[in-house]
C-alpha atoms as a PDB file:
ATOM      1  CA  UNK A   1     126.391 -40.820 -18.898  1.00  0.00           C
ATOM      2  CA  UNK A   2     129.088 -40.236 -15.788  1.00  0.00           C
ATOM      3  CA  UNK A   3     132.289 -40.008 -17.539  1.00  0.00           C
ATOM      4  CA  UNK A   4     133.685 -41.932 -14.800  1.00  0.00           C
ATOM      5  CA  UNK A   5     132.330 -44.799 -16.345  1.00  0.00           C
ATOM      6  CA  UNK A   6     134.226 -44.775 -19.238  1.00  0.00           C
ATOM      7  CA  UNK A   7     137.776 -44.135 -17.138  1.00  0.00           C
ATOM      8  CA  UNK A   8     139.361 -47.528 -16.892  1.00  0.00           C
ATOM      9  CA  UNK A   9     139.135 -48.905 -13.133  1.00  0.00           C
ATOM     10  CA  UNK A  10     142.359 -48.269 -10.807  1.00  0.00           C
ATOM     11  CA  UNK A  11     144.683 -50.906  -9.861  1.00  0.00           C
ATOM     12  CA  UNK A  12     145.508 -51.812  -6.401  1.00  0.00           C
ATOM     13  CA  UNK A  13     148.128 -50.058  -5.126  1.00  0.00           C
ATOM     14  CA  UNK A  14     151.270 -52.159  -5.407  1.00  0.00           C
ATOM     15  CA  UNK A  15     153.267 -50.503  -2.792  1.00  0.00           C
ATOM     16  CA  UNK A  16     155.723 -49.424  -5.663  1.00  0.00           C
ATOM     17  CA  UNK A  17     155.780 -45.666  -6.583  1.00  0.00           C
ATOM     18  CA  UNK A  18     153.903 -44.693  -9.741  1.00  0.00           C
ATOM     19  CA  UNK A  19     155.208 -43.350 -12.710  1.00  0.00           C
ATOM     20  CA  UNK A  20     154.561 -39.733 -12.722  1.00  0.00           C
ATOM     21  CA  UNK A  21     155.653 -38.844 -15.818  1.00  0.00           C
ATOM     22  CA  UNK A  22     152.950 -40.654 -17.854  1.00  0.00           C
ATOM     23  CA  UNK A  23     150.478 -39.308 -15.893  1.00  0.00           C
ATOM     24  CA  UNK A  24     148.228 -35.467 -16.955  1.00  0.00           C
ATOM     25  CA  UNK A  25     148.259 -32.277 -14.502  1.00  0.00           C
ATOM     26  CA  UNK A  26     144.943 -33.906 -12.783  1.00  0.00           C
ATOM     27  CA  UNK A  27     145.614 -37.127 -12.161  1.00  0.00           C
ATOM     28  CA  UNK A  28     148.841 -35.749 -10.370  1.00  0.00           C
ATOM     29  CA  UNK A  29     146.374 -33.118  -8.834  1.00  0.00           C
ATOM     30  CA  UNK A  30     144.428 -36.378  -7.441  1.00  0.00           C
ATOM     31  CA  UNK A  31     147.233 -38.443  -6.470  1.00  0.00           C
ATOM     32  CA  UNK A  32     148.610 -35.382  -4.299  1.00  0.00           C
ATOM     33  CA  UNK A  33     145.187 -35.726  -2.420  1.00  0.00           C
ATOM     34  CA  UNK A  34     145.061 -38.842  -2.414  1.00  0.00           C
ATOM     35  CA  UNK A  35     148.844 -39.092  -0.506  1.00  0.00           C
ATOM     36  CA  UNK A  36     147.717 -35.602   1.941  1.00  0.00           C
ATOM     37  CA  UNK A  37     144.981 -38.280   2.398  1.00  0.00           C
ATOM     38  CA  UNK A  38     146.937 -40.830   3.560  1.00  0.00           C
ATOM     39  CA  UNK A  39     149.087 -38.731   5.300  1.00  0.00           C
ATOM     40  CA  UNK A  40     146.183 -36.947   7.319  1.00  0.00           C
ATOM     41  CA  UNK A  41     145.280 -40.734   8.287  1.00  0.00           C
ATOM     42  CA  UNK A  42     148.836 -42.103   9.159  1.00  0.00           C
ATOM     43  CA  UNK A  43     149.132 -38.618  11.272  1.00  0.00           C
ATOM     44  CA  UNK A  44     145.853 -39.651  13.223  1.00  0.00           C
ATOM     45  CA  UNK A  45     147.249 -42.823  13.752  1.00  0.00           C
ATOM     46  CA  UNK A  46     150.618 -41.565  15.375  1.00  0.00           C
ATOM     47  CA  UNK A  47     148.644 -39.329  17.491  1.00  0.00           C
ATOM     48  CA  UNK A  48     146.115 -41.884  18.707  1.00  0.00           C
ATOM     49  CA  UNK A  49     148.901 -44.239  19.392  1.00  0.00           C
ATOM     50  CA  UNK A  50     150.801 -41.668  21.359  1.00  0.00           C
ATOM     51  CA  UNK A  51     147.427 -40.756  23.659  1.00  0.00           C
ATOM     52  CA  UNK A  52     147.252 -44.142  24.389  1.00  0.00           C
ATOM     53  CA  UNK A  53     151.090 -44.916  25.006  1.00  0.00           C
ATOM     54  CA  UNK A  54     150.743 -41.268  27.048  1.00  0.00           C
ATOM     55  CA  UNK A  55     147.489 -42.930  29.378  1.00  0.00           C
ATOM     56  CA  UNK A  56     149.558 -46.152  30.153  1.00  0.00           C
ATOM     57  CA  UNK A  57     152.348 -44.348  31.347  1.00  0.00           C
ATOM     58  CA  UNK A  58     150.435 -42.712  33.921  1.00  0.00           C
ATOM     59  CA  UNK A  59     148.753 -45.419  35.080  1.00  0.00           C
ATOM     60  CA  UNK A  60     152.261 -47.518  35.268  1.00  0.00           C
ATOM     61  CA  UNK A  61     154.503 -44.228  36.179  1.00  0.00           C
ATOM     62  CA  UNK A  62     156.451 -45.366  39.871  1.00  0.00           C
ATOM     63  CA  UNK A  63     155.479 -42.504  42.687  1.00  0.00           C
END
C-alpha cells in the first residue's frame, strides 16, 4: 500500500498563507518546493512577457 493513500487529500490553495507552525520539517521541506516552484514559473512568465514586449518594440520603434 502507497502511504500516500492514507495522507488526507490537500486543499485548494486559498490564496491565504498557511500556518507554518503546525506543520513537520517535511511538509515545510515540500512547501519550500512547492513556492521555488511557483517562483521558477512566475519567473518564466516575466521573462516571456518581456521577449515579447522586447519584439513589439522593435517592430513599432520610430527610425
Amino acid at each position: 500500500m502507497d502511504t500516500d493513500d492514507l495522507e488526507p487529500p490537500r486543499k485548494p490553495d486559498t490564496g491565504k498563507p498557511r500556518d507554518l507552525e503546525v506543520m513537520g520539517v517535511e511538509q515545510l521541506r515540500e512547501y519550500v518546493d512547492e513556492l521555488r516552484a511557483e517562483i521558477a514559473r512566475a519567473e518564466a512568465v516575466i521573462a516571456r512577457k518581456g521577449d515579447a514586449r522586447a519584439a513589439a518594440e522593435s517592430v513599432f520603434r520610430k527610425r
